[in-house]
PDB file of N, CA and C in Angstrom:
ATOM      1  N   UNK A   1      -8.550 -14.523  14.714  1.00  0.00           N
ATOM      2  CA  UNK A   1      -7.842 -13.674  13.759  1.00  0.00           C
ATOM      3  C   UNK A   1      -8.722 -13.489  12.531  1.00  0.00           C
ATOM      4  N   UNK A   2      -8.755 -12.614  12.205  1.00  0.00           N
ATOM      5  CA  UNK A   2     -10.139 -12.121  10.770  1.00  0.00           C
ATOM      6  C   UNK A   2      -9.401 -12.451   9.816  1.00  0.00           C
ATOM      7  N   UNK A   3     -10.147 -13.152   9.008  1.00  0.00           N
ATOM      8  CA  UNK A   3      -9.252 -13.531   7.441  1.00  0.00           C
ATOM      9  C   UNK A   3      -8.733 -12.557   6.860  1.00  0.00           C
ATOM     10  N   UNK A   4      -8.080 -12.810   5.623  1.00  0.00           N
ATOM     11  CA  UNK A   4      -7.830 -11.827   4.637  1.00  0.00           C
ATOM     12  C   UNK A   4      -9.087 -11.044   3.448  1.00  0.00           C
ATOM     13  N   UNK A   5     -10.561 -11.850   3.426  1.00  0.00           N
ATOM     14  CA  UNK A   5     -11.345 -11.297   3.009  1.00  0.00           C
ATOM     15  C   UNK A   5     -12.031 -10.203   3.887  1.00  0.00           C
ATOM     16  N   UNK A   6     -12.395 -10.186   5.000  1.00  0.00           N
ATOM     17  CA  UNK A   6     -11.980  -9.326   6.021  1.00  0.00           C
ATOM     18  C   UNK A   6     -11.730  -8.148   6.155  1.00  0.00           C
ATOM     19  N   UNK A   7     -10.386  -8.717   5.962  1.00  0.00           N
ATOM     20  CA  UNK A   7      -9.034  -7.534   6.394  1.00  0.00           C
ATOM     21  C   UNK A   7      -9.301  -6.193   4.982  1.00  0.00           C
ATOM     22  N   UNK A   8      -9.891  -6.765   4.179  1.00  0.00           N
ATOM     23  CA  UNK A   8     -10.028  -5.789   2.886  1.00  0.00           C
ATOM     24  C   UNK A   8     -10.760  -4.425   3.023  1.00  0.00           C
ATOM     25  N   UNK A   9     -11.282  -4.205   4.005  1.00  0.00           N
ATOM     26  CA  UNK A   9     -11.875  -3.066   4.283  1.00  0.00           C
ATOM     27  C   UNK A   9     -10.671  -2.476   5.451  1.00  0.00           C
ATOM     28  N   UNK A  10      -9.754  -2.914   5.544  1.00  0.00           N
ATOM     29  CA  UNK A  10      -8.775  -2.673   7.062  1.00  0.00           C
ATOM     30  C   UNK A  10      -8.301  -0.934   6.846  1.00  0.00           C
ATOM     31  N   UNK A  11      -8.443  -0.476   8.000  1.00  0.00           N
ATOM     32  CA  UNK A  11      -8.286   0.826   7.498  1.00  0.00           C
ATOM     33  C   UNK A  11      -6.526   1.324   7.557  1.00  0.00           C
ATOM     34  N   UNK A  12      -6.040   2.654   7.130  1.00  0.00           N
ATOM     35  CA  UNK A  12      -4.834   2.893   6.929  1.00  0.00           C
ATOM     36  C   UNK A  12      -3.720   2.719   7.890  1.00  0.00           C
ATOM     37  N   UNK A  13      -4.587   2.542   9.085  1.00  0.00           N
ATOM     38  CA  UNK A  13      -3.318   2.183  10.653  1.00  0.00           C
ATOM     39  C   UNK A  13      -3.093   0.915  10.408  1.00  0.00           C
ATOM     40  N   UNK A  14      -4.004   0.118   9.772  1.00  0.00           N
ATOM     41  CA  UNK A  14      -3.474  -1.171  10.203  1.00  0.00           C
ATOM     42  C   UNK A  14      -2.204  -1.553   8.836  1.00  0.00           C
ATOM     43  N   UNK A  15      -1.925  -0.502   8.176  1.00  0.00           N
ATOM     44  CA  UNK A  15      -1.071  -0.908   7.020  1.00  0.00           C
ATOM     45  C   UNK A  15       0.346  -0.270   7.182  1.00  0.00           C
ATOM     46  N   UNK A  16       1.427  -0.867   6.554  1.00  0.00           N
ATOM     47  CA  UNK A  16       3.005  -0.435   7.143  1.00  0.00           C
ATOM     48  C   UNK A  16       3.276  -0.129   5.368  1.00  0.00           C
ATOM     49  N   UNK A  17       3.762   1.109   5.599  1.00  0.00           N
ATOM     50  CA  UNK A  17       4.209   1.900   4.073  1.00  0.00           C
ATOM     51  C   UNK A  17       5.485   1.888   4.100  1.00  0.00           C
ATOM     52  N   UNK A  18       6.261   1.655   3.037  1.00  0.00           N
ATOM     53  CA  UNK A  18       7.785   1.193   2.497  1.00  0.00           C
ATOM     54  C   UNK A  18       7.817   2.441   1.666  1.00  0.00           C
ATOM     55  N   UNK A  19       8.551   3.559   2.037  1.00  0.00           N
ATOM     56  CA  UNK A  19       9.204   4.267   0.587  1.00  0.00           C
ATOM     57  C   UNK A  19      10.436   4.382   0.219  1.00  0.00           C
ATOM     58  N   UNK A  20      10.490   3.987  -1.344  1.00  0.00           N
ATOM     59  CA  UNK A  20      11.762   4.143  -1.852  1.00  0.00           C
ATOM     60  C   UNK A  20      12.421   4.966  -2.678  1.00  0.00           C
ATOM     61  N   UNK A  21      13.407   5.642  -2.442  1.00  0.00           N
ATOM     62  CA  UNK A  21      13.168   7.121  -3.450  1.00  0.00           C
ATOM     63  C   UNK A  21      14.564   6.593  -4.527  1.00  0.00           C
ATOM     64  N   UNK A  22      14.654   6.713  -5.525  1.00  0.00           N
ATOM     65  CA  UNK A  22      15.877   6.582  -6.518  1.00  0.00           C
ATOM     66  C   UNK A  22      15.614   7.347  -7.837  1.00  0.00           C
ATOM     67  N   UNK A  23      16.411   8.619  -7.757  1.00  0.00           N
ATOM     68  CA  UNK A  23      16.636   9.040  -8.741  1.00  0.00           C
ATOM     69  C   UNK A  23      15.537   9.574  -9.149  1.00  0.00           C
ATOM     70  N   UNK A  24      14.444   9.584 -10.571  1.00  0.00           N
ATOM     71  CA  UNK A  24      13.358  10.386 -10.512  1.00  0.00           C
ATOM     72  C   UNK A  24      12.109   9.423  -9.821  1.00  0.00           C
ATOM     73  N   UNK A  25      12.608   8.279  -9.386  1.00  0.00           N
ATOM     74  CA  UNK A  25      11.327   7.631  -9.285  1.00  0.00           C
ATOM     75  C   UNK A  25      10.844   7.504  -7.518  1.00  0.00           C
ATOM     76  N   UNK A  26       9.475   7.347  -7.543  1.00  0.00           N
ATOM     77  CA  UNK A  26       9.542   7.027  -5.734  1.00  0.00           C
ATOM     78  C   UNK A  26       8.811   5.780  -5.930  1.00  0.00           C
ATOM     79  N   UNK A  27       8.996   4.767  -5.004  1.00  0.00           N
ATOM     80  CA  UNK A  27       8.455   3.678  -4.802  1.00  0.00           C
ATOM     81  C   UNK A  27       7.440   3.142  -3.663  1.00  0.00           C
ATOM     82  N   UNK A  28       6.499   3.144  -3.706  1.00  0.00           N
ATOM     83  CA  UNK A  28       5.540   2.677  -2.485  1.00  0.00           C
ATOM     84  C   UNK A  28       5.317   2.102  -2.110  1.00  0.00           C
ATOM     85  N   UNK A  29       5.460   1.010  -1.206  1.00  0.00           N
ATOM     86  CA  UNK A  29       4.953  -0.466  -0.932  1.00  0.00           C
ATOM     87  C   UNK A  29       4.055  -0.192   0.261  1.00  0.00           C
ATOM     88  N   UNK A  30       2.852  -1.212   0.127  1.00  0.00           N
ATOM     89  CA  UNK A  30       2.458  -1.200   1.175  1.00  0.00           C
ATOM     90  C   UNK A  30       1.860  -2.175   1.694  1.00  0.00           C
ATOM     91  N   UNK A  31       1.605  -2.870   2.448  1.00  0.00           N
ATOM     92  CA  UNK A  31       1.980  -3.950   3.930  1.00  0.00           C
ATOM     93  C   UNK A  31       0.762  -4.459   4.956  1.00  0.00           C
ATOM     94  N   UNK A  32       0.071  -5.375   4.433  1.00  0.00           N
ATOM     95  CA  UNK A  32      -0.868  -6.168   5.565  1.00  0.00           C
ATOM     96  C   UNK A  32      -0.258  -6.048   6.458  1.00  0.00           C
ATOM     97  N   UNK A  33       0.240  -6.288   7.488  1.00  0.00           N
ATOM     98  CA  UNK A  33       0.950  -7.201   8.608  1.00  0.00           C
ATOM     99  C   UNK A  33       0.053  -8.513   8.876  1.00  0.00           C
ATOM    100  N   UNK A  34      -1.156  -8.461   8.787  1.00  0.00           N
ATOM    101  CA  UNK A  34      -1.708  -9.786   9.182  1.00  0.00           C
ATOM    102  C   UNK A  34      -1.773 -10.838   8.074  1.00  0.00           C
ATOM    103  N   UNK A  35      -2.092 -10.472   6.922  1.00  0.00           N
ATOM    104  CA  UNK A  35      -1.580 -11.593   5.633  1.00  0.00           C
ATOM    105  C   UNK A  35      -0.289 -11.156   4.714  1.00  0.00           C
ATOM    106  N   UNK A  36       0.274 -10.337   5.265  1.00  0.00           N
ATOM    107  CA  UNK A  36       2.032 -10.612   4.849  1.00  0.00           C
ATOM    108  C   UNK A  36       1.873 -10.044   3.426  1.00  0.00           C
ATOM    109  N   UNK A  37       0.719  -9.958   2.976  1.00  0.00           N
ATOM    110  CA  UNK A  37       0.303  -9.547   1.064  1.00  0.00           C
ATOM    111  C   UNK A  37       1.062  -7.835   1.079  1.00  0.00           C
ATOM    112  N   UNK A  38       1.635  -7.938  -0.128  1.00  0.00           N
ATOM    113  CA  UNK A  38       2.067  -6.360  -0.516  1.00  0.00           C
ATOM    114  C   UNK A  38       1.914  -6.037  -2.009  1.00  0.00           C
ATOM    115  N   UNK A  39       1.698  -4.783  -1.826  1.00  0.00           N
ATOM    116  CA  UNK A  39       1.712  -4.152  -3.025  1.00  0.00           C
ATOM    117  C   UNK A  39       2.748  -2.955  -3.376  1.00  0.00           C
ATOM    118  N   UNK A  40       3.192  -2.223  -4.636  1.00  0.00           N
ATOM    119  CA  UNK A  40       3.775  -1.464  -4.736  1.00  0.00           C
ATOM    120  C   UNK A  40       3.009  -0.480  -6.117  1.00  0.00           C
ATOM    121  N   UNK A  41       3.463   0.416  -5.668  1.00  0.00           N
ATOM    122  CA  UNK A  41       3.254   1.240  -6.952  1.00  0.00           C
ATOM    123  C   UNK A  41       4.747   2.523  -7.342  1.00  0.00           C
ATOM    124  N   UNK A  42       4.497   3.133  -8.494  1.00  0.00           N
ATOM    125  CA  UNK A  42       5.882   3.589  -8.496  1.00  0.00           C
ATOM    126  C   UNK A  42       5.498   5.129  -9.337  1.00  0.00           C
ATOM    127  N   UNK A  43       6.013   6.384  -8.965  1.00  0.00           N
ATOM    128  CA  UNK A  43       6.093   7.604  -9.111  1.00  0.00           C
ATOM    129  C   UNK A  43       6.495   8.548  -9.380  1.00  0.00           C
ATOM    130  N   UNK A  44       6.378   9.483  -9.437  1.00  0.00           N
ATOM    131  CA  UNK A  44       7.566  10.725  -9.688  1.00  0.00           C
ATOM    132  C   UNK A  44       8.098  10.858  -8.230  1.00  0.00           C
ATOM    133  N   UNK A  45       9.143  10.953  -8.194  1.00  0.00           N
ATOM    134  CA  UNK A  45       9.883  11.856  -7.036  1.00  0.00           C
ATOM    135  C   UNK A  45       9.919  13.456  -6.679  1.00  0.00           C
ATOM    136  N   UNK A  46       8.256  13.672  -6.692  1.00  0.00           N
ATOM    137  CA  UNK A  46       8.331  14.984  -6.478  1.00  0.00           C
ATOM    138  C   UNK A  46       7.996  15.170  -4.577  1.00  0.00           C
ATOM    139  N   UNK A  47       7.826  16.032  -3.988  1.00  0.00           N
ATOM    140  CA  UNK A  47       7.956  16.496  -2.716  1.00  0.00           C
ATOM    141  C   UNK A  47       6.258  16.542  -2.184  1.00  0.00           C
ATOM    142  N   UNK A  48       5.074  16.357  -3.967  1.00  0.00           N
ATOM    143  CA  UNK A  48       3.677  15.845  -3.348  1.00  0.00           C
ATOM    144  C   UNK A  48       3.122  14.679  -3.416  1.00  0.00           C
ATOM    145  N   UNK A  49       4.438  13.860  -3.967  1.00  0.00           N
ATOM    146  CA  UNK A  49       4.071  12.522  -4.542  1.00  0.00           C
ATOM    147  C   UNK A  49       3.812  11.685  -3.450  1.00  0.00           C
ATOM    148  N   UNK A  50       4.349  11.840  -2.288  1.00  0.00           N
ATOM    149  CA  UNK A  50       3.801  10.683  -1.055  1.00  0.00           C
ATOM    150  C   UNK A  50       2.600   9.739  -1.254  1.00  0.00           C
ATOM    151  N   UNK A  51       1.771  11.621  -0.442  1.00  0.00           N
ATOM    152  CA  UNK A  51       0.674  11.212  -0.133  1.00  0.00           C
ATOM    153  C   UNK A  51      -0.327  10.573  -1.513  1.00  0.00           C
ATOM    154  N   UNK A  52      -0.175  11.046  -2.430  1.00  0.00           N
ATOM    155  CA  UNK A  52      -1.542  10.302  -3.434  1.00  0.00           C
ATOM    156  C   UNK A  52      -0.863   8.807  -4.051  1.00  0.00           C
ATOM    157  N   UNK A  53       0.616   8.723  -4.059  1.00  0.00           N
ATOM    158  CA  UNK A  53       1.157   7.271  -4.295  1.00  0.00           C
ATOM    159  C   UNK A  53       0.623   6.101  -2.866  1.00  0.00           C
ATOM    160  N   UNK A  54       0.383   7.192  -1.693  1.00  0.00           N
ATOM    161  CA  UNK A  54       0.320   5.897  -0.562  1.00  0.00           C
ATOM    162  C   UNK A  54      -1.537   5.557  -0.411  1.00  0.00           C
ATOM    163  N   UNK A  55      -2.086   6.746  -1.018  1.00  0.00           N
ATOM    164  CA  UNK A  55      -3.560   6.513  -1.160  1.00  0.00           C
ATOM    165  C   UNK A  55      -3.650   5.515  -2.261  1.00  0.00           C
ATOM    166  N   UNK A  56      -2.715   5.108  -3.510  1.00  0.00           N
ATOM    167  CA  UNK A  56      -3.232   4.404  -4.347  1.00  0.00           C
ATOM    168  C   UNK A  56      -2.669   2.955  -3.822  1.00  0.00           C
ATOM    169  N   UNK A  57      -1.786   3.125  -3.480  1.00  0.00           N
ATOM    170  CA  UNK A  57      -1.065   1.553  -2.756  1.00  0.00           C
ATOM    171  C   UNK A  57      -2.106   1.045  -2.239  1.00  0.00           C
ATOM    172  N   UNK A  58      -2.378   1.799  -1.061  1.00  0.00           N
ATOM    173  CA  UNK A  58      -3.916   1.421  -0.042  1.00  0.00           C
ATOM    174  C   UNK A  58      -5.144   0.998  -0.716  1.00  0.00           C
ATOM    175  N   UNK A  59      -5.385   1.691  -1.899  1.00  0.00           N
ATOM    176  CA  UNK A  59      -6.448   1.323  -2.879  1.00  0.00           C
ATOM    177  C   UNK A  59      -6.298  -0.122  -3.351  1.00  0.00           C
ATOM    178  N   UNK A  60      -5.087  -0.305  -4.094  1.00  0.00           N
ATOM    179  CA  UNK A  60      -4.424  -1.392  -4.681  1.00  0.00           C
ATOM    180  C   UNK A  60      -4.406  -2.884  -3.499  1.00  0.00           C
ATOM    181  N   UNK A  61      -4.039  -2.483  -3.063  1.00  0.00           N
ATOM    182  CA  UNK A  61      -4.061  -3.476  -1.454  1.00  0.00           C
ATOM    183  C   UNK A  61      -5.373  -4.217  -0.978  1.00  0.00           C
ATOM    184  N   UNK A  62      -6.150  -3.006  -0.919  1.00  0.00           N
ATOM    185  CA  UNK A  62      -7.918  -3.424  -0.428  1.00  0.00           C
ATOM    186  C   UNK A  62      -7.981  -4.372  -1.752  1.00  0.00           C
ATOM    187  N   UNK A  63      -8.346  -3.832  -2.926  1.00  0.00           N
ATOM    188  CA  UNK A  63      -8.976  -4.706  -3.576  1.00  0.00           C
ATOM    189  C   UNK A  63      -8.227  -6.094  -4.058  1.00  0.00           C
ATOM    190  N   UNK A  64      -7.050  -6.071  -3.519  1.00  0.00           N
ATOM    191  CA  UNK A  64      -6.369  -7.508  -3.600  1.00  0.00           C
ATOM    192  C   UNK A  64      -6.904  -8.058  -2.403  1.00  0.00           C
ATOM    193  N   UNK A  65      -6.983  -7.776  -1.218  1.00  0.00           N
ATOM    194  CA  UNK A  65      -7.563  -8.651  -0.429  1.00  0.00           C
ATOM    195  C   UNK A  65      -8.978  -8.898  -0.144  1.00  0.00           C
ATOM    196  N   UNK A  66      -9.484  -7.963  -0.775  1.00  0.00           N
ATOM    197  CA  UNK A  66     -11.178  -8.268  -0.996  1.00  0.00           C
ATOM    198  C   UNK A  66     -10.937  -9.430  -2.235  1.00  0.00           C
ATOM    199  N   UNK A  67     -10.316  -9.344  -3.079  1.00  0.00           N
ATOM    200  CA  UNK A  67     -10.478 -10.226  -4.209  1.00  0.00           C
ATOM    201  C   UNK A  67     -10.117 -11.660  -3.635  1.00  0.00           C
ATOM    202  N   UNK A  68      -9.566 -12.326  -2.671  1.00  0.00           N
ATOM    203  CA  UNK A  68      -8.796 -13.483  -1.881  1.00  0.00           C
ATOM    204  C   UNK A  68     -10.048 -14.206  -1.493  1.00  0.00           C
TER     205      UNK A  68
END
């Protein structure tokens, strides 16, 4: 099993995205599966906000597990 220093380059399949929408805000989490580590970030609730909130999660993510 590849560590979590590793896993820091892991590309976007291997990650499970959480969205949460309330009111004006959207919420992003996003999900090792192999070291259980998550991150979130939080947004406007607009209809282009997905995609560049789930690119920064992914950003946010790598360099937490490169940093381990």
């Amino acid at each position: 099993m590849p560590s979590a220093k590793n896993r820091g380059t892991s590309s976007q399949e291997n990650v499970i995205f959480e969205k949460v929408r309330l009111k004006g805000h959207l919420k992003v989490t996003a999900i090792d599966p192999v070291t259980a580590r998550e991150v979130s970030v939080v947004g406007p609730n607009t209809p282009t906000a997905d995609r560049p909130l789930e690119q920064l999660a992914l950003k946010k993510l790598k360099a937490i597990l490169r940093s381990e």
